[in-house]
Structure formats: C-alpha cells, structure tokens
Protein backbone atom coordinates (compact mmCIF):
# COMPACT_ATOMS: atom_id res chain seq x y z
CA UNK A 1 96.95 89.34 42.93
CA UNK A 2 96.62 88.50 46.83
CA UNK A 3 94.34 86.20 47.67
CA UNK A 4 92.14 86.75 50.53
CA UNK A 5 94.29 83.98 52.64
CA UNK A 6 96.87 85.78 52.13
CA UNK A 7 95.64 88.86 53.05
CA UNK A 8 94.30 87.10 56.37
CA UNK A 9 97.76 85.81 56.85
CA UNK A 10 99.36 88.76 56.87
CA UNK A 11 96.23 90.77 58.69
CA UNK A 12 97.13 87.41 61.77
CA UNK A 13 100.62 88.35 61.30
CA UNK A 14 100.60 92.34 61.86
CA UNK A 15 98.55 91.80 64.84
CA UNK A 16 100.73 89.28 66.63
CA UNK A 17 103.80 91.44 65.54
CA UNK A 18 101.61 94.77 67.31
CA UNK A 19 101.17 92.63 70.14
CA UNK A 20 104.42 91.60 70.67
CA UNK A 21 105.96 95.53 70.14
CA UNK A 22 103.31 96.47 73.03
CA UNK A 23 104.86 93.83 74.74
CA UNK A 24 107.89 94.24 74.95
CA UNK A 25 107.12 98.22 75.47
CA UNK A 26 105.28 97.08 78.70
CA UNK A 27 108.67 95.54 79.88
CA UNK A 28 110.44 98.84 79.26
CA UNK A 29 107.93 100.17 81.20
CA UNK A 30 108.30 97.75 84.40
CA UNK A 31 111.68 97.69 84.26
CA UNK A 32 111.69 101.22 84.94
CA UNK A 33 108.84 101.01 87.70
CA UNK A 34 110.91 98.22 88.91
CA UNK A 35 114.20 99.94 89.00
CA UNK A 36 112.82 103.35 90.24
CA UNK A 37 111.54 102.01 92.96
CA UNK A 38 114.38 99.84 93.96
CA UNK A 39 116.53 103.18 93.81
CA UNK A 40 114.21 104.94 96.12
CA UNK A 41 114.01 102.41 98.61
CA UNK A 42 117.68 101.67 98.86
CA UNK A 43 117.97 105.92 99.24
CA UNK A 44 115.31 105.50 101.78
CA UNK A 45 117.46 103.40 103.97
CA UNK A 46 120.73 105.45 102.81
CA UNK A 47 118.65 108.18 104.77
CA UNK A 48 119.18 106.17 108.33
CA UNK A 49 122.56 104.63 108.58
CA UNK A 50 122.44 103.83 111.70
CA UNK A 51 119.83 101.28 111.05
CA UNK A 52 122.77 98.87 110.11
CA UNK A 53 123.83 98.73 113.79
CA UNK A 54 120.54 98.39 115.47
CA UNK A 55 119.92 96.39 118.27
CA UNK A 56 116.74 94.72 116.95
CA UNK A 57 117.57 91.51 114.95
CA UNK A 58 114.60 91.99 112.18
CA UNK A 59 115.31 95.97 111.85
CA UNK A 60 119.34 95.26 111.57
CA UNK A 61 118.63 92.59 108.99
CA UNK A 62 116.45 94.42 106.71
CA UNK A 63 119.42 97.15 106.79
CA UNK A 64 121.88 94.48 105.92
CA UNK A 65 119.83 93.12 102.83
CA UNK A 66 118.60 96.36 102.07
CA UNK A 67 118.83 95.40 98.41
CA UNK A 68 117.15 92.37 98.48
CA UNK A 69 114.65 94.43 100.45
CA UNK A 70 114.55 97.00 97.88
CA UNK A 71 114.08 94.31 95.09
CA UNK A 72 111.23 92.94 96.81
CA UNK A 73 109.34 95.79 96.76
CA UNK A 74 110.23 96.87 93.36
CA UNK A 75 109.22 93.55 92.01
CA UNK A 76 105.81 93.60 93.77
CA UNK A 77 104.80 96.80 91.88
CA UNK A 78 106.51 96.63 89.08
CA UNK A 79 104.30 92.75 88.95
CA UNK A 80 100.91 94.73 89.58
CA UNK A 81 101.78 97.10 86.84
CA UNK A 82 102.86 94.73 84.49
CA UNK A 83 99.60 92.78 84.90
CA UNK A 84 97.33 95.76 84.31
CA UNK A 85 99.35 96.94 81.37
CA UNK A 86 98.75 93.50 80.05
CA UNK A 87 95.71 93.09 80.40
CA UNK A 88 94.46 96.52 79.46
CA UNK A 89 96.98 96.75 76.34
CA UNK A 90 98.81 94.18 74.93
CA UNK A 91 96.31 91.25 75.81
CA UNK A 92 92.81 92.75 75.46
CA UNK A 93 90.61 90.25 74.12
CA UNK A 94 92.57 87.39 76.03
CA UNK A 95 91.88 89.49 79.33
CA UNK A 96 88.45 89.08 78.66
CA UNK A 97 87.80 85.46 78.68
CA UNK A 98 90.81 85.46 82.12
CA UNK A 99 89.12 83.42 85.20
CA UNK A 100 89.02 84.72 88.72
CA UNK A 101 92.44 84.43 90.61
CA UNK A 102 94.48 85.04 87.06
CA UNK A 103 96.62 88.09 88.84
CA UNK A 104 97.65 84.99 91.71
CA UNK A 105 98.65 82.93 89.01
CA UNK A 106 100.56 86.06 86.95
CA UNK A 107 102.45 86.81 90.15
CA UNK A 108 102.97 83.19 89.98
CA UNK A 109 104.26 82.73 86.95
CA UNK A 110 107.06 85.71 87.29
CA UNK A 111 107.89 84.80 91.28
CA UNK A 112 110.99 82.15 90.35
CA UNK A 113 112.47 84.16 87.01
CA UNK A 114 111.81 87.38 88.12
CA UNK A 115 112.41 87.40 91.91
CA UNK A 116 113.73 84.83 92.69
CA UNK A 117 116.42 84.28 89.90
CA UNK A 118 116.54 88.54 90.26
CA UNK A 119 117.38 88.60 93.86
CA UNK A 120 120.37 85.44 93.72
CA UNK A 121 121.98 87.66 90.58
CA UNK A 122 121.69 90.82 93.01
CA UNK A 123 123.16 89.24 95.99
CA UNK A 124 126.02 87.32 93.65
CA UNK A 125 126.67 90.87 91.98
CA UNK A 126 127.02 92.60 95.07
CA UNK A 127 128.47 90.14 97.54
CA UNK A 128 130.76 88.17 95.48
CA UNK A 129 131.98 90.44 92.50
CA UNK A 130 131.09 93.74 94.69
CA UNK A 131 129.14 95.00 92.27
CA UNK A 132 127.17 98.46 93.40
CA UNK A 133 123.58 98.00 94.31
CA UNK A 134 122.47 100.35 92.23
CA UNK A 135 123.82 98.44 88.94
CA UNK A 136 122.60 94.81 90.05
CA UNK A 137 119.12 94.90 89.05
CA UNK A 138 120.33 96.21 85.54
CA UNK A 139 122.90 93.45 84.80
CA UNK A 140 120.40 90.85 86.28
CA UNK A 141 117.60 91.93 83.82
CA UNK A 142 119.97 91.39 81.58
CA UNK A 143 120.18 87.50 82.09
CA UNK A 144 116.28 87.34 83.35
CA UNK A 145 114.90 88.55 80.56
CA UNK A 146 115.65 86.29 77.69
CA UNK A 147 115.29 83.42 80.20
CA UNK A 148 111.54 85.00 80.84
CA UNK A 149 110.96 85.25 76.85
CA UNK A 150 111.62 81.71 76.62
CA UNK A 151 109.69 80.42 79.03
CA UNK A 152 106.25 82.33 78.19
C-alpha cells in the first residue's frame, strides 16, 4: 500500500516534471518568435541593398551588422514573450508573490547568455567560419541553451 508521503511525493514530483515540460515548451516557443523575427528583419534590410553603401555612418553600420541588428530585436521580443509565457503558464503561483521591477530583472537575467553570448556566436559563425546568417542563431541556441539550463 502507498502511504500518503508517498503519494505527496510523487503528487510534488508530477508537478515539477509538468512544470518543467511547459518549460521547456515555452523555449520552443521563443525560439521560434526569436528566430522569425530575426528572419524578417534581416529580409527587411535584404529589401534595400543599397543601404550597405550609404553615406550616413549610423545607417551604413546598421546595414553592415544587420544580423546583430536583427538579433537584437529578435531577442527583445522573443524576452517579453518568454516572460509572459512564464509567468502566465509555467510559473503561476510563483508569478504571484513576483515584486515590482521582476520583468527588469528577467531581461536581466537572459541579457549576457542570451544576447550577449547569442550575438559573439552569430558574429564568430558568420565572420570567421562564414556561416549564413540565417543558420547562426540556430547553431548558437544550440550552445546557449544548455549553458542557460545550467545557470537557472
């Protein structure tokens, strides 16, 4: 017979192993917010090739590092949407009890693994190994993400 610690156990257990699927579902998710929008943008600035010979310093470097530009913005949104996800979702009853300024401090939290760390892969992938824009954010998630997993 199970006793009734046992049965709380495994009650404990089932919810931190739900949590942890929703999780992990909200980082499919953002990855693909992420991504989409990095795709768009960087087609967004396909759209005027010129802009990579402008005369205007600021508008000829965001053309250069149109990527990195691209990543920005994807990471920004992809950030806002992870937050709400998690808080709606995956972390309900901690989301409660969450002081003022927590979506600073979530933003926080993912700026040096997830944008930082992101963008260096990017600009490695596609400077030094020539690696097309379009594939750099995949093989960086690829390294960020178990480096994010063990720091949570």
């Amino acid at each position: 017979m199970i006793s009734l610690a046992d049965k709380i156990a495994a009650n404990i257990l089932y919810k931190k192993v739900a949590q942890f699927v929703r999780f992990g579902l909200v980082g499919v998710i953002n990855f693909a917010v992420s991504w989409s929008v990095y795709y768009i943008v960087l087609k967004l600035f396909s759209l005027y090739p010129s802009g990579y010979h402008a005369n205007q310093a600021v508008v000829s470097f965001f053309f250069r590092w149109d990527y990195v530009v691209a990543g920005t913005i994807g990471f920004i949104i992809s950030v806002l949407s992870s937050y709400f996800l998690n808080r709606l979702w995956v972390f309900k009853k901690e989301a409660v009890h969450a002081a003022r300024g927590s979506i600073l401090r979530f933003f926080a939290s993912y700026l040096f693994t997830s944008y930082i760390l992101t963008n260096l892969l990017n600009i490695l992938w596609v400077e030094t190994f020539m690696i097309p824009e379009q594939l750099a954010p995949v093989l960086s998630v690829v390294l960020v993400t178990p480096i994010n997993f063990f720091l949570s």
